[in-house]
Protein backbone atom coordinates (compact mmCIF):
# COMPACT_ATOMS: atom_id res chain seq x y z
CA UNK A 1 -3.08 -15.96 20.26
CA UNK A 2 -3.70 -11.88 20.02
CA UNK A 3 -1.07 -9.92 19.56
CA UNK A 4 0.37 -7.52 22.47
CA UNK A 5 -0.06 -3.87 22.47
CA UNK A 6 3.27 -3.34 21.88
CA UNK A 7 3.69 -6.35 19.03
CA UNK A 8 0.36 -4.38 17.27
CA UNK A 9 2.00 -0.84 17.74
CA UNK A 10 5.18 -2.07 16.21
CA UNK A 11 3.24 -3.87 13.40
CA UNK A 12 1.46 -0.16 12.98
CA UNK A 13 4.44 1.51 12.45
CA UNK A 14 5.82 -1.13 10.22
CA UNK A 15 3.22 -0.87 7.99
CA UNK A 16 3.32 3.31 7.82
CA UNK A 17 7.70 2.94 7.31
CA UNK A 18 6.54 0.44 4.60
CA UNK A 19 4.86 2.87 2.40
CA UNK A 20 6.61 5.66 3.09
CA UNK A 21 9.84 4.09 1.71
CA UNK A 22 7.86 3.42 -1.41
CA UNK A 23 6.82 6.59 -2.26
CA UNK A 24 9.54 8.48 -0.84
CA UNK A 25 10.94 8.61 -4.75
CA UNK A 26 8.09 9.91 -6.60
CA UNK A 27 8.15 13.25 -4.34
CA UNK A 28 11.69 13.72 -4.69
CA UNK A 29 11.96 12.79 -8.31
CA UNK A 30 10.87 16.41 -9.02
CA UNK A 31 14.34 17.06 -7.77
CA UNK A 32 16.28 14.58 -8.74
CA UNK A 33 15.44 14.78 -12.30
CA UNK A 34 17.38 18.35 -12.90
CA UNK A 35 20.46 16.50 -11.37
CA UNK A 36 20.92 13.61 -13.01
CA UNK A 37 20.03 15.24 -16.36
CA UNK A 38 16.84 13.43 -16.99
CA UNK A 39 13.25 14.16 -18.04
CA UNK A 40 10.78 13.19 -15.07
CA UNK A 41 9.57 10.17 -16.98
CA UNK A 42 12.81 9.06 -17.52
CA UNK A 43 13.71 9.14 -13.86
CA UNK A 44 10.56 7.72 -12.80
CA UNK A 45 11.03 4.43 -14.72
CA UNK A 46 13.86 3.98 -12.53
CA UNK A 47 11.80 2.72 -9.68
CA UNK A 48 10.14 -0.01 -11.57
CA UNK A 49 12.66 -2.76 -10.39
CA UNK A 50 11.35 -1.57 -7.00
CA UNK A 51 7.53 -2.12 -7.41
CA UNK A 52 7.88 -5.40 -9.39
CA UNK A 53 10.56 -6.61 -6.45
CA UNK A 54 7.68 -5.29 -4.01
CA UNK A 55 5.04 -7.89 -5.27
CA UNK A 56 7.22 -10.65 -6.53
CA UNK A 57 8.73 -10.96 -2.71
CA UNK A 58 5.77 -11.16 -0.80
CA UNK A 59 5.36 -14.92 -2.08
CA UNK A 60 9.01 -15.82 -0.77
CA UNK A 61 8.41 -13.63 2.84
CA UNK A 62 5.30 -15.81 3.19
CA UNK A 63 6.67 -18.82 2.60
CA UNK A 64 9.40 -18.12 4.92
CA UNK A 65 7.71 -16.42 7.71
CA UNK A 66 5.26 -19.66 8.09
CA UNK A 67 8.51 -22.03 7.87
CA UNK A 68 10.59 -19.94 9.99
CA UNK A 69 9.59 -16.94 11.72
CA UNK A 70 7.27 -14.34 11.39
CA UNK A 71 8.78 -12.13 14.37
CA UNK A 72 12.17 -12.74 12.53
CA UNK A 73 11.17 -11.78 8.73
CA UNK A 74 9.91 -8.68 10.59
CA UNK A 75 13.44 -7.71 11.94
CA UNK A 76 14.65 -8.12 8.33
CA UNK A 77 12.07 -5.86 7.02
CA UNK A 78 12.77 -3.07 9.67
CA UNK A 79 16.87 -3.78 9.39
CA UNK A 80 16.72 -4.11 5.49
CA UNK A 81 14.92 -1.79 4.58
CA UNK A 82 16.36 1.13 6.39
CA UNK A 83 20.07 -0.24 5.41
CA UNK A 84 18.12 0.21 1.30
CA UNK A 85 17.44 3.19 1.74
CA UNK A 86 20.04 4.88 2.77
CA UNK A 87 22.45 3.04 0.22
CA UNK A 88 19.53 4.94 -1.91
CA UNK A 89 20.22 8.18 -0.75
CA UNK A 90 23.77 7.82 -1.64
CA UNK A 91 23.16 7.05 -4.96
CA UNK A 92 25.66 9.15 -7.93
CA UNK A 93 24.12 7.26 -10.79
CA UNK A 94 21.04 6.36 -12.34
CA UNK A 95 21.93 3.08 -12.30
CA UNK A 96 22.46 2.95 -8.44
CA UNK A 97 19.05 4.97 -7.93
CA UNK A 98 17.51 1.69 -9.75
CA UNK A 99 19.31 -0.44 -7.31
CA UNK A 100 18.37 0.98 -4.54
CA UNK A 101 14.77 1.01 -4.78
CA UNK A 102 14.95 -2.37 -5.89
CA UNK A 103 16.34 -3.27 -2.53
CA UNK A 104 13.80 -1.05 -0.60
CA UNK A 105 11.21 -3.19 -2.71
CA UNK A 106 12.88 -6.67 -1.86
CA UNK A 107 12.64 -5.88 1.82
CA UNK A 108 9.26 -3.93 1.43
CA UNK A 109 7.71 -6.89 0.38
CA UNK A 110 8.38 -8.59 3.40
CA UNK A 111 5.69 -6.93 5.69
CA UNK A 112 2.57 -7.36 4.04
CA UNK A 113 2.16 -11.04 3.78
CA UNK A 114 3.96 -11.39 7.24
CA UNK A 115 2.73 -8.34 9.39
CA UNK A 116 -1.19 -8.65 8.19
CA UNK A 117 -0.75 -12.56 9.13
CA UNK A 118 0.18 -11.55 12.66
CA UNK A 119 -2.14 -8.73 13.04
CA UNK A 120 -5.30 -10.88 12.63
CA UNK A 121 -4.21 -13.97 14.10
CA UNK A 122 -6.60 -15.15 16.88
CA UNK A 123 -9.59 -12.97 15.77
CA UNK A 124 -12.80 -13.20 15.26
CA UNK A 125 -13.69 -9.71 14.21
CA UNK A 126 -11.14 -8.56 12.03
CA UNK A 127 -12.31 -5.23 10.96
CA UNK A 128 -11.17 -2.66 13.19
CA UNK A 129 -7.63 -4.05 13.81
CA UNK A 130 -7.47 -3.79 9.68
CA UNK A 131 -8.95 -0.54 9.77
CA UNK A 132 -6.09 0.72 12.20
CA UNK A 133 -3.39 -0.59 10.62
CA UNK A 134 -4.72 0.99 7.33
CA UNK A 135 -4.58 4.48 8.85
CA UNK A 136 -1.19 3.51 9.46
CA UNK A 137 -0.31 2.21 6.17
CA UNK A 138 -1.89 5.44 4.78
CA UNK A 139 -0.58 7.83 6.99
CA UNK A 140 2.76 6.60 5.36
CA UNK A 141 1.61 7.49 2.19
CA UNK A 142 0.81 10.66 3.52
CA UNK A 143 3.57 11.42 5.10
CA UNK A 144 5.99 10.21 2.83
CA UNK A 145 5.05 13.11 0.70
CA UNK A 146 5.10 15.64 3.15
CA UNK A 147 8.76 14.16 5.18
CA UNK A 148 10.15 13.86 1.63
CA UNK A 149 9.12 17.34 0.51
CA UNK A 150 10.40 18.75 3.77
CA UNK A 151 13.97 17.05 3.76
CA UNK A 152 14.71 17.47 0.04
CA UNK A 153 13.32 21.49 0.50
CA UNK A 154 15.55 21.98 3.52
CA UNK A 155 18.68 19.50 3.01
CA UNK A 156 18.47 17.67 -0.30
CA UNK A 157 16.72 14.98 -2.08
CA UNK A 158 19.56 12.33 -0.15
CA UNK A 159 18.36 13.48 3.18
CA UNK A 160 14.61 12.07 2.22
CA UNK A 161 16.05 8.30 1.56
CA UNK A 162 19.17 8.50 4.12
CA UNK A 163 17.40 10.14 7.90
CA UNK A 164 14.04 7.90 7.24
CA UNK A 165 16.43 4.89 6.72
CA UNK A 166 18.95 5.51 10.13
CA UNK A 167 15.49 5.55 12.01
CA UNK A 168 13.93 2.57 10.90
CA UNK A 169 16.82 0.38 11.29
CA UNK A 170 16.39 1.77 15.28
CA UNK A 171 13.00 0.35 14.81
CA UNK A 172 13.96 -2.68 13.91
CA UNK A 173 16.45 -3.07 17.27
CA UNK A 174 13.97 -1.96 19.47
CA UNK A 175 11.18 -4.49 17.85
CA UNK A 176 13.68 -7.49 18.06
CA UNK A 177 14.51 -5.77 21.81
CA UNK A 178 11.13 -5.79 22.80
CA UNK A 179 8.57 -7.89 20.91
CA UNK A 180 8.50 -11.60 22.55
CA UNK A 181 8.93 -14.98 19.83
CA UNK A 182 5.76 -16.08 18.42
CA UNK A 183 4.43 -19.54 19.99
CA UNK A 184 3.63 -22.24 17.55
CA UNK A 185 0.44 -22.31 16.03
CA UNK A 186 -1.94 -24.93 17.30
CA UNK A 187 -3.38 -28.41 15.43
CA UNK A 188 -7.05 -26.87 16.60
CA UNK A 189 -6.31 -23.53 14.88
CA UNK A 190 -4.66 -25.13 11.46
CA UNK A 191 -8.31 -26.02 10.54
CA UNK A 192 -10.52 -23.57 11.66
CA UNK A 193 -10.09 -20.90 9.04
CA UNK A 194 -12.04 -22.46 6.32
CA UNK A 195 -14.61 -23.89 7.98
CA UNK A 196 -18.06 -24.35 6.27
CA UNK A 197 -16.90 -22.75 3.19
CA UNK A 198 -18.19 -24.47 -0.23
CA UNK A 199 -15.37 -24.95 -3.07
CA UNK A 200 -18.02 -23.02 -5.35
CA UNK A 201 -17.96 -20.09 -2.99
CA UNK A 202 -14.09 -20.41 -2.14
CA UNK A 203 -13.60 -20.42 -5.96
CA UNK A 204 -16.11 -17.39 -6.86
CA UNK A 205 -15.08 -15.24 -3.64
CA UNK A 206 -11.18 -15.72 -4.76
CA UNK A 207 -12.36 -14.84 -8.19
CA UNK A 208 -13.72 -11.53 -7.53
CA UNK A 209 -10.64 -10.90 -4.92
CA UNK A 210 -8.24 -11.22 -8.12
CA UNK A 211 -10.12 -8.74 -9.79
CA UNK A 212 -10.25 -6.11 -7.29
CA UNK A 213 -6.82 -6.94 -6.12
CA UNK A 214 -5.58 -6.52 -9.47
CA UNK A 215 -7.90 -3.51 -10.42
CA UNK A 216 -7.65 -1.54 -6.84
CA UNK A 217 -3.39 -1.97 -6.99
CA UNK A 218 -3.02 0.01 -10.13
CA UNK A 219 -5.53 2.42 -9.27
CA UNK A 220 -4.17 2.81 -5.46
CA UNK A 221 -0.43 2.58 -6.99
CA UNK A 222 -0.88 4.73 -10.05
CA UNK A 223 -2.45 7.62 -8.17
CA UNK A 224 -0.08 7.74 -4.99
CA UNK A 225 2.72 7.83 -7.75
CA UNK A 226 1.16 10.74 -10.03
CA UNK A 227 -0.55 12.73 -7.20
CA UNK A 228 2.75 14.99 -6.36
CA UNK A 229 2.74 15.30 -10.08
CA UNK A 230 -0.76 16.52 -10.88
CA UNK A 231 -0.24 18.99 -7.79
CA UNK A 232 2.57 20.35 -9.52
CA UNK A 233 0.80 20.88 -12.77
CA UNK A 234 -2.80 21.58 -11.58
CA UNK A 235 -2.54 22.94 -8.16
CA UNK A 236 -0.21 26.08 -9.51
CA UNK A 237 -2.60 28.82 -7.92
CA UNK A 238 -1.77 26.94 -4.51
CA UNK A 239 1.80 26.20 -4.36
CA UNK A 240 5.23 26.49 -6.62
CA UNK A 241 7.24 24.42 -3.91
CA UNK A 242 8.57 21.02 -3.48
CA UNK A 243 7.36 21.14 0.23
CA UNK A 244 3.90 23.09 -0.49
CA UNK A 245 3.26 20.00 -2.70
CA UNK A 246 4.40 17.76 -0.07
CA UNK A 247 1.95 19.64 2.35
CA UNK A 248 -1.10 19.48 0.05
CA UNK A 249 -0.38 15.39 -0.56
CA UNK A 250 -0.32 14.93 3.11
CA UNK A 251 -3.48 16.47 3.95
CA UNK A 252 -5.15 14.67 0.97
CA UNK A 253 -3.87 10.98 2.11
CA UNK A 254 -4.03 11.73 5.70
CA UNK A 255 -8.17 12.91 5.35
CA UNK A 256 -8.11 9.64 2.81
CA UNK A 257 -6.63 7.71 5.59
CA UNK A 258 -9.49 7.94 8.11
CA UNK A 259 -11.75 5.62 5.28
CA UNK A 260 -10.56 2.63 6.86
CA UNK A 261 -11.69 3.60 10.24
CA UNK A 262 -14.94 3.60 8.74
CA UNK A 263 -14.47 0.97 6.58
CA UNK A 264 -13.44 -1.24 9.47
CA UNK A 265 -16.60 -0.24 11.84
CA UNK A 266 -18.61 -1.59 9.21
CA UNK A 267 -16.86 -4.70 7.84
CA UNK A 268 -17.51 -5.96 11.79
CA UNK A 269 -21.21 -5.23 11.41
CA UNK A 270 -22.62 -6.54 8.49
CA UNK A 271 -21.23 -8.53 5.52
CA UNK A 272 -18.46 -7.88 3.40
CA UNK A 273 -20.34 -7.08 0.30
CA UNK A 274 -22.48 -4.79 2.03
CA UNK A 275 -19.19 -2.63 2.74
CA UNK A 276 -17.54 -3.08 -1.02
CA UNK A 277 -19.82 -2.35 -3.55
CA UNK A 278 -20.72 1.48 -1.91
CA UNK A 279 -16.85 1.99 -1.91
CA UNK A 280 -16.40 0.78 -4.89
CA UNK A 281 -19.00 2.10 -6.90
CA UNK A 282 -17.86 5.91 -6.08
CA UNK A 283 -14.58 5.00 -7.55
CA UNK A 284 -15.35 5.41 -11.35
CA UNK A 285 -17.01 8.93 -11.47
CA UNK A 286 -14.58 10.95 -9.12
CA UNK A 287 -11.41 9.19 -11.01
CA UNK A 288 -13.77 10.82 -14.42
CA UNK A 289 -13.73 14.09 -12.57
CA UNK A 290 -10.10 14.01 -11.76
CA UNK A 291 -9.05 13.78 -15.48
CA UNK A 292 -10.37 17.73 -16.31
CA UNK A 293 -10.37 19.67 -12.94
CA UNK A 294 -8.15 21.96 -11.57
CA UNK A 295 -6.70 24.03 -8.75
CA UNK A 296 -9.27 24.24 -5.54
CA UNK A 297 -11.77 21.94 -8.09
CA UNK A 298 -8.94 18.92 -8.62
CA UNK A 299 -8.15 19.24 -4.34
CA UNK A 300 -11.47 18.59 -3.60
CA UNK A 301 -12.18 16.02 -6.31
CA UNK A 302 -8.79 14.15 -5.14
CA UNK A 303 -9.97 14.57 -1.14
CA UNK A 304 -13.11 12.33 -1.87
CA UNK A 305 -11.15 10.13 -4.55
CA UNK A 306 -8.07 9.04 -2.19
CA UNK A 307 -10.96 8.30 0.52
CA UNK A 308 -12.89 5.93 -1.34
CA UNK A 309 -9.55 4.05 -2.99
CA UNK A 310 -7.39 3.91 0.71
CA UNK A 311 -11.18 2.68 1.83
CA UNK A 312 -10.92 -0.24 0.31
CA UNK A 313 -7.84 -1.82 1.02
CA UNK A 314 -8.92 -3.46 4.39
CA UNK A 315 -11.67 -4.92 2.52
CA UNK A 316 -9.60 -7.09 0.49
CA UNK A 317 -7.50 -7.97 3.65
CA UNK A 318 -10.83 -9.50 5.26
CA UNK A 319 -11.91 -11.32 2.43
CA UNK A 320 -8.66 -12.79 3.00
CA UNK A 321 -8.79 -13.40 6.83
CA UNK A 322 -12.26 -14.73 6.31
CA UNK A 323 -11.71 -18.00 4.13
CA UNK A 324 -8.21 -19.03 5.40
CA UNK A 325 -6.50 -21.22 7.77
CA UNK A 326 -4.18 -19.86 10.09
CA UNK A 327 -1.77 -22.19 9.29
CA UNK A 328 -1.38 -21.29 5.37
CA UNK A 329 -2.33 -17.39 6.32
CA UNK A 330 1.03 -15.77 5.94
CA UNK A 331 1.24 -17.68 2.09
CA UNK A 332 -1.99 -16.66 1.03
CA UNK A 333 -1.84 -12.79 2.00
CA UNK A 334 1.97 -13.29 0.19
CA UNK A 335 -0.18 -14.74 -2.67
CA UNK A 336 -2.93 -11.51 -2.72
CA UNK A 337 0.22 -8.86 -2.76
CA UNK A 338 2.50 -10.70 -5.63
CA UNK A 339 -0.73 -10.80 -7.55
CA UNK A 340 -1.42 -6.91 -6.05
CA UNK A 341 1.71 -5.32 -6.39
CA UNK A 342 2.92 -7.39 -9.46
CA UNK A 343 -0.36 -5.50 -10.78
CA UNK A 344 0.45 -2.06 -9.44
CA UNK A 345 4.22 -2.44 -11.34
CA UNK A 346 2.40 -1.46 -14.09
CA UNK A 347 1.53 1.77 -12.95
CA UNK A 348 4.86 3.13 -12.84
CA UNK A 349 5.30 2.22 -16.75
CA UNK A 350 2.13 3.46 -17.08
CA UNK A 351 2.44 7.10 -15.23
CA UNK A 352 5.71 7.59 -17.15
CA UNK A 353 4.49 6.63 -20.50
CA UNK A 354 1.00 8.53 -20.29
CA UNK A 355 2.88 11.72 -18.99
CA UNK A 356 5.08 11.30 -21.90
CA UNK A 357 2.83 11.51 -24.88
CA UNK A 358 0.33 13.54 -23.56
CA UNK A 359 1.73 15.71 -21.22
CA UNK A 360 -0.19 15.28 -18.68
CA UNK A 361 -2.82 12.99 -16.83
CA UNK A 362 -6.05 13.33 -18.42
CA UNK A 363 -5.85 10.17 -20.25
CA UNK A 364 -4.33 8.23 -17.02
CA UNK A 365 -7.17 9.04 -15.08
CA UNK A 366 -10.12 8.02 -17.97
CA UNK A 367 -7.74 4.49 -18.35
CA UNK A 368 -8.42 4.41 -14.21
CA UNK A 369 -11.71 5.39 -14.10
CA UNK A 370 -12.56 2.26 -16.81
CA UNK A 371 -10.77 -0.46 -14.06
CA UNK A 372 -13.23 0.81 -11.18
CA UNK A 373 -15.85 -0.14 -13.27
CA UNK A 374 -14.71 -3.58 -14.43
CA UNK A 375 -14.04 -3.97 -10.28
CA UNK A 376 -17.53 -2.91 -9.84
CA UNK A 377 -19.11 -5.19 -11.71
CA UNK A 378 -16.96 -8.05 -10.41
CA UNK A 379 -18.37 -6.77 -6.15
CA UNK A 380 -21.46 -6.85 -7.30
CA UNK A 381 -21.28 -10.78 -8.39
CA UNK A 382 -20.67 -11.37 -4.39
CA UNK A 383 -22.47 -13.77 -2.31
CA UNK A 384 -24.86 -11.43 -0.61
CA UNK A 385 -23.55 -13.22 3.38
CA UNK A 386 -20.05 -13.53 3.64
CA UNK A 387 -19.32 -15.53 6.82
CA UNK A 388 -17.43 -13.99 9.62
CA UNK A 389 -13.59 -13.93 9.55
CA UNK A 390 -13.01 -17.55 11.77
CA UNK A 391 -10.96 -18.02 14.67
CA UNK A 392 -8.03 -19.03 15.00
């Protein structure tokens, strides 16, 4: 059965507070670090308990969510992760920083495997709803930069983890409030996921969905993470501030954001691989360009960059829609993001270290550039008709 309007709003806005609590720290580390005495790597490694706890729980929120409740996992994730972040934001030590975005990523993980699961169950045309709640998910991103920016410019760097958190944790009683229990699923819909779908293609379409989920997380995760970074260093002619960087991130992801709109027109028109390898194949040369631009050069080479990457992400959430039951839906969306975001932990490790030796990004952005093409050669090895995403 569809969702509600109110049940998909909710689910929007989940998925935006989801991603702005994860990227809330790498705007406000520019901060932080002159605080707690540390370099910015330094401080940046501090958040890699959160990513790895942000991939590694999706597999337990799945399991959970189709055992037990998918409407009540998402109360946790609203409650939980608000309560995380504001332990975060009253932090004194390094070592309670670490903490505390390890909890945000412990409850983060919660919504992807759960919240896509609900969006898409009872639909035959999956593409639009995806493409929604991407804008969401991105606008988040975007956001996160330029509410983090704002509060740590204005109040401090605590503000940016504790007045996010206090409103989420509203969210959460108003969801539980307002959005009714989930009926069971039905015997009919258990089967009708995989219908008509060959173990050869099963195995080769979950193939290439490894690679590009494992590819597109470290690119997606390793350039939300460095982007307030490179603005810093490259975009000096433009701004000096922690909330003119903010600013400049926002407009970026929130221009990026609109992708999936587009993204999700076509995905219900024609087949999947029609949609990927066009997005994908742009991926390579702009993340090139990125590596030796700057000022107004590296803003509009990061405008077209972000929209291709965020473009992408419903694309792997089809693929996903399209060759599962509903039944084992919630497990294997958990299974996509421990295998995504386990990936995209090593982006954080892998900022840190490359901004270490070098100094700056160049080198981060060439490493990129070579994963979009080993993800474009893995699209282009799709079946040329993907069936339709079945209903439930």
């Amino acid at each position: 059965m569809e969702q509600t309007r109110t049940a998909q709003l909710f689910l929007n806005v989940g998925h935006a507070l989801d991603h702005l609590f994860l990227l809330i720290f790498p705007t406000v580390v520019l901060v932080m670090a002159p605080e707690f005495g540390r370099s910015y790597g330094e401080m940046l490694a501090l958040a890699l308990g959160g990513f790895i706890a942000f991939g590694a729980g999706s597999l337990p929120a799945g399991w959970l969510a189709d055992r037990w409740s998918r409407r009540g996992m998402l109360v946790v994730f609203f409650t939980g992760i608000g309560a995380a972040s504001m332990l975060t934001g009253l932090s004194t030590a390094p070592w309670q920083v670490a903490a505390g975005l390890t909890l945000i990523g412990v409850f983060g993980s919660i919504y992807h495997p759960v919240g896509v699961a609900m969006l898409v169950a009872g639909r035959d045309k999956v593409g639009r709803v995806l493409g929604v709640n991407g804008v969401f998910g991105n606008l988040g991103v975007a956001f996160a930069a330029l509410i983090s920016g704002a509060l740590a410019h204005w109040f401090s760097w605590r503000a940016a983890f504790i007045i996010p958190g206090a409103i989420t944790i509203a969210v959460g009683v108003a969801f539980a409030a307002m959005v009714p229990r989930e009926a069971p699923i039905a015997r009919s819909a258990r089967r009708a996921g995989a219908a008509g779908h060959t173990r050869g293609m099963l195995a080769r379409v979950f193939a290439i969905l490894a690679v590009s989920t494992i590819c597109g997380g470290i690119i997606f995760h390793a350039t939300t993470i460095a982007m307030p970074k490179v603005f810093d260093e490259r975009l000096t002619a433009l701004t000096e501030t922690t909330l003119g960087i903010g600013v400049l991130v926002s407009l970026v992801y929130t221009f990026a954001a609109m992708a999936q709109l587009v993204v999700g027109h076509f995905l219900d028109r024609g087949s999947i691989k029609q949609v990927f390898v066009p997005v994908v194949a742009l991926q390579a040369p702009l993340l090139l360009a990125a590596g030796s631009v700057e000022n107004y050069a590296m803003l509009t080479v990061a405008l077209a960059m972000m929209f291709f990457i965020f473009g992408q992400i419903p694309i792997n959430d089809a693929m996903v829609a399209a060759y599962t039951d509903e039944q084992w839906r919630a497990r294997v969306f958990a299974l996509r993001y421990v295998v995504s975001f386990g990936a995209s932990a090593l982006a954080v490790p892998l900022v840190a270290w490359v901004h270490g030796a070098t100094g700056d990004f160049q080198y981060l952005f060439f490493a990129l550039a070579a994963m979009a093409a080993i993800m474009f050669a893995a699209v282009v090895l799709m079946p040329g008709q993907v069936p339709k995403p079945a209903a439930a």
